[in-house]
Protein backbone atom coordinates (compact mmCIF):
# COMPACT_ATOMS: atom_id res chain seq x y z
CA UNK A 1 -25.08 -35.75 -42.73
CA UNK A 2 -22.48 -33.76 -44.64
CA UNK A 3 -21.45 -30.08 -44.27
CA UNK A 4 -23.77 -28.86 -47.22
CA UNK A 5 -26.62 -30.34 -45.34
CA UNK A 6 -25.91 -28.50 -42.02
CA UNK A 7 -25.59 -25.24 -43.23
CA UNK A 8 -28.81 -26.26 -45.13
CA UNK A 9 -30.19 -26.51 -41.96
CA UNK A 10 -28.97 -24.05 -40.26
CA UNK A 11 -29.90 -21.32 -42.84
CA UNK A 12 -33.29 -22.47 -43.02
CA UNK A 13 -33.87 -22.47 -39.22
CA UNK A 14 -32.49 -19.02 -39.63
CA UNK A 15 -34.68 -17.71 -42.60
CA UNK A 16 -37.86 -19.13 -41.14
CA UNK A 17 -39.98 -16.63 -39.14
CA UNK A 18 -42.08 -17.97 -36.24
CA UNK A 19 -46.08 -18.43 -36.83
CA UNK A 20 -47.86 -14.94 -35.54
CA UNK A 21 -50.13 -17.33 -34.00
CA UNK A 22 -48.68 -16.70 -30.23
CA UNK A 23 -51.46 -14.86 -27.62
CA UNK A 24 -50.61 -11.59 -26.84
CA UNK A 25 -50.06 -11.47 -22.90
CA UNK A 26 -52.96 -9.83 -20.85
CA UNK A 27 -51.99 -6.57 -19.83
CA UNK A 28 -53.00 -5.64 -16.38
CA UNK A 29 -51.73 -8.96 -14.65
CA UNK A 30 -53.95 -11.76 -13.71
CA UNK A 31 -56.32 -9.64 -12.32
CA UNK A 32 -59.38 -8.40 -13.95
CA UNK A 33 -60.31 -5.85 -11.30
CA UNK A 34 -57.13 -4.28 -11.44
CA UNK A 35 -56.84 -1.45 -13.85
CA UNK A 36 -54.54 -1.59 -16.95
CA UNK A 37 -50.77 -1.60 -15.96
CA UNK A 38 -49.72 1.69 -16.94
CA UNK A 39 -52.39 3.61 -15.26
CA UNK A 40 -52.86 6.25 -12.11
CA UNK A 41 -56.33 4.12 -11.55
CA UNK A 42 -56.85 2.51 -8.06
CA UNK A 43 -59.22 -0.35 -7.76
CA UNK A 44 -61.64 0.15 -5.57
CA UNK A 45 -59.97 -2.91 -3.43
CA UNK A 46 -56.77 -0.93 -3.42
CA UNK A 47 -58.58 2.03 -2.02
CA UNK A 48 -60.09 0.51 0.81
CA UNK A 49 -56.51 -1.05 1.38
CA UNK A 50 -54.89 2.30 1.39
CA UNK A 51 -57.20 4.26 3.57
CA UNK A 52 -57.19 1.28 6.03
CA UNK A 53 -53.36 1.47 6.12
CA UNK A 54 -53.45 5.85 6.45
CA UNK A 55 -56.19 5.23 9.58
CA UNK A 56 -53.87 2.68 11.25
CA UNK A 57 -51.33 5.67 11.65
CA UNK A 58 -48.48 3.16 10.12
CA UNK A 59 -45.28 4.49 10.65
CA UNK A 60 -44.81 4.67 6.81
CA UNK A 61 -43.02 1.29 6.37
CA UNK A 62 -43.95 -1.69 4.56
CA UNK A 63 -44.13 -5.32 4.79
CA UNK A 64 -43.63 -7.87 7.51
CA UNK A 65 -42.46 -6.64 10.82
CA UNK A 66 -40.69 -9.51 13.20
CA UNK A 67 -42.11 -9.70 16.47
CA UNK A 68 -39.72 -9.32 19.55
CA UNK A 69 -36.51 -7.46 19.27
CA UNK A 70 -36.59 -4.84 16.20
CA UNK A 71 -32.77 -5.10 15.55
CA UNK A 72 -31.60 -8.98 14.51
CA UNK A 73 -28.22 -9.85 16.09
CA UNK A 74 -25.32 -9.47 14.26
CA UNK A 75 -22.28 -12.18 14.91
CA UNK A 76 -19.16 -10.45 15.09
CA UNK A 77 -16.75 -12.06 12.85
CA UNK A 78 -13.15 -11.08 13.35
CA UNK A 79 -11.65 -9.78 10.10
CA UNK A 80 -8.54 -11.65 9.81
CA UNK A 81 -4.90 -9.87 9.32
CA UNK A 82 -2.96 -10.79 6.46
CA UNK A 83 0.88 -11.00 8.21
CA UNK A 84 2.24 -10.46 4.84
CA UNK A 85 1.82 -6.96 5.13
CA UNK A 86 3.14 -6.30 8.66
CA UNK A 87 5.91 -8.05 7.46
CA UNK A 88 7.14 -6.25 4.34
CA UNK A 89 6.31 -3.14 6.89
CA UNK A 90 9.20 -4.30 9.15
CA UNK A 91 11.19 -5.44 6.75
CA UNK A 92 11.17 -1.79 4.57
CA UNK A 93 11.86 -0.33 7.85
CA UNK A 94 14.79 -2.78 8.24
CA UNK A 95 18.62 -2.66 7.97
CA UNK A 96 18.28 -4.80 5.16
CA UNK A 97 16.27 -3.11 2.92
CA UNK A 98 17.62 0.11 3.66
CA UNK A 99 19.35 0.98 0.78
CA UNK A 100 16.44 0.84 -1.62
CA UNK A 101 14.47 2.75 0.78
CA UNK A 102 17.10 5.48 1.50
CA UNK A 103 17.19 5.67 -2.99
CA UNK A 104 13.02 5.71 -2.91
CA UNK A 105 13.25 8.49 -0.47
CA UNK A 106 15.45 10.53 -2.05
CA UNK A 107 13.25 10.14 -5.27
CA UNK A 108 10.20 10.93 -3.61
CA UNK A 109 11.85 14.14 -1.92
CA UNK A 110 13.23 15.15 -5.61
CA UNK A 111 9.73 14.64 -7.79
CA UNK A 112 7.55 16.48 -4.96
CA UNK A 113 10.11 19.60 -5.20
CA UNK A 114 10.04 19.21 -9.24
CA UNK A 115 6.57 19.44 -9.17
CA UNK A 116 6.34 22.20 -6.39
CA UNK A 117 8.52 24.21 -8.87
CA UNK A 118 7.39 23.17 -12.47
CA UNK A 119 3.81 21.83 -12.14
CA UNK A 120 4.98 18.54 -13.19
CA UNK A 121 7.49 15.87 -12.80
CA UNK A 122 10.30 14.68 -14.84
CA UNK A 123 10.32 10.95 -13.79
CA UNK A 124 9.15 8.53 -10.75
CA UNK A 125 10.34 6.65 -8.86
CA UNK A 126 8.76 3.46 -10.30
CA UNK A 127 11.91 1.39 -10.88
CA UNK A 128 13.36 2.50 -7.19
CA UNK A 129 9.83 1.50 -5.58
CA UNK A 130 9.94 -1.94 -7.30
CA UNK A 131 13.17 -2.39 -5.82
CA UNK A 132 12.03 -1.60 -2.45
CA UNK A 133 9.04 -4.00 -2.63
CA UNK A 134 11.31 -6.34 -3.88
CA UNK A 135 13.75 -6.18 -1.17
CA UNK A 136 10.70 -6.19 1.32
CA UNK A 137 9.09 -9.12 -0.36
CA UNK A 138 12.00 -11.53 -0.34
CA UNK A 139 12.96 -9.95 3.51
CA UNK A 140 9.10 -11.05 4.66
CA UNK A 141 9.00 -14.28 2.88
CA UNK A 142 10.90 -16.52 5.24
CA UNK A 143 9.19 -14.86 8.22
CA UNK A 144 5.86 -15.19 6.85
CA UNK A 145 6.40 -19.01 5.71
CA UNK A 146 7.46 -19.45 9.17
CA UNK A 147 4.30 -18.46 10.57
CA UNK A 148 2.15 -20.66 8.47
CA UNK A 149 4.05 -23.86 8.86
């Protein structure tokens, strides 16, 4: 089969139209007592059903109710911690990383007054926060590879 012969084929699968022959689906459902899906109508077996349910005094819900306790138990699962985080918390708050922090502060304190005063800032403090996750990233990592050995 060459290439002139597949699109050949392809274009006429594409150009040919299926045969109108196909049923059209029953509307309704299955059911020929039931009236015509789209409808306000009740059957008359729906009726029966729905004063039968308004004379039981139902307490308005539906469906299956379990029989003994009404609540199903619940297994507490305990969520688990990441460490990681705790760690890089220490750590910011560490000697070691105090430098970037003290610089991140200091940015912080002078963007909140610019926008206090002008409506709007004149940088961030972007590059100084990298460097403070950075130095509280590589300050956890030993610690934290330590606890999952």
């Amino acid at each position: 089969m060459g290439f002139t012969d597949l699109l050949s084929d392809m274009w006429d699968a594409l150009s040919t139209h299926p045969d109108a022959d196909a049923e059209a689906p029953t509307s309704g459902g299955a059911s020929t007592n039931s009236p015509v899906s789209g409808t306000d109508e009740e059957s008359a077996d729906e009726k029966e059903v729905n004063k039968s349910d308004a004379t039981d005094g139902g307490d308005g819900e539906q469906g299956h109710k379990p029989s003994g306790d009404d609540e199903p138990e619940e297994e507490e699962e305990e969520e688990t911690v990441d460490p990681k985080e705790k760690l890089e918390e220490e750590c910011t708050e560490s000697k070691q990383c105090s430098a970037p922090k003290h610089h991140y502060d200091e940015c912080v304190e002078r963007v909140t007054g610019q926008i206090e005063n002008d409506g709007k800032a004149k940088e961030d403090c972007v590059e100084e926060f990298f460097h403070l996750a950075h130095c509280a990233s590589a300050c956890a990592a030993p610690k934290l590879w330590a606890q999952l050995k």
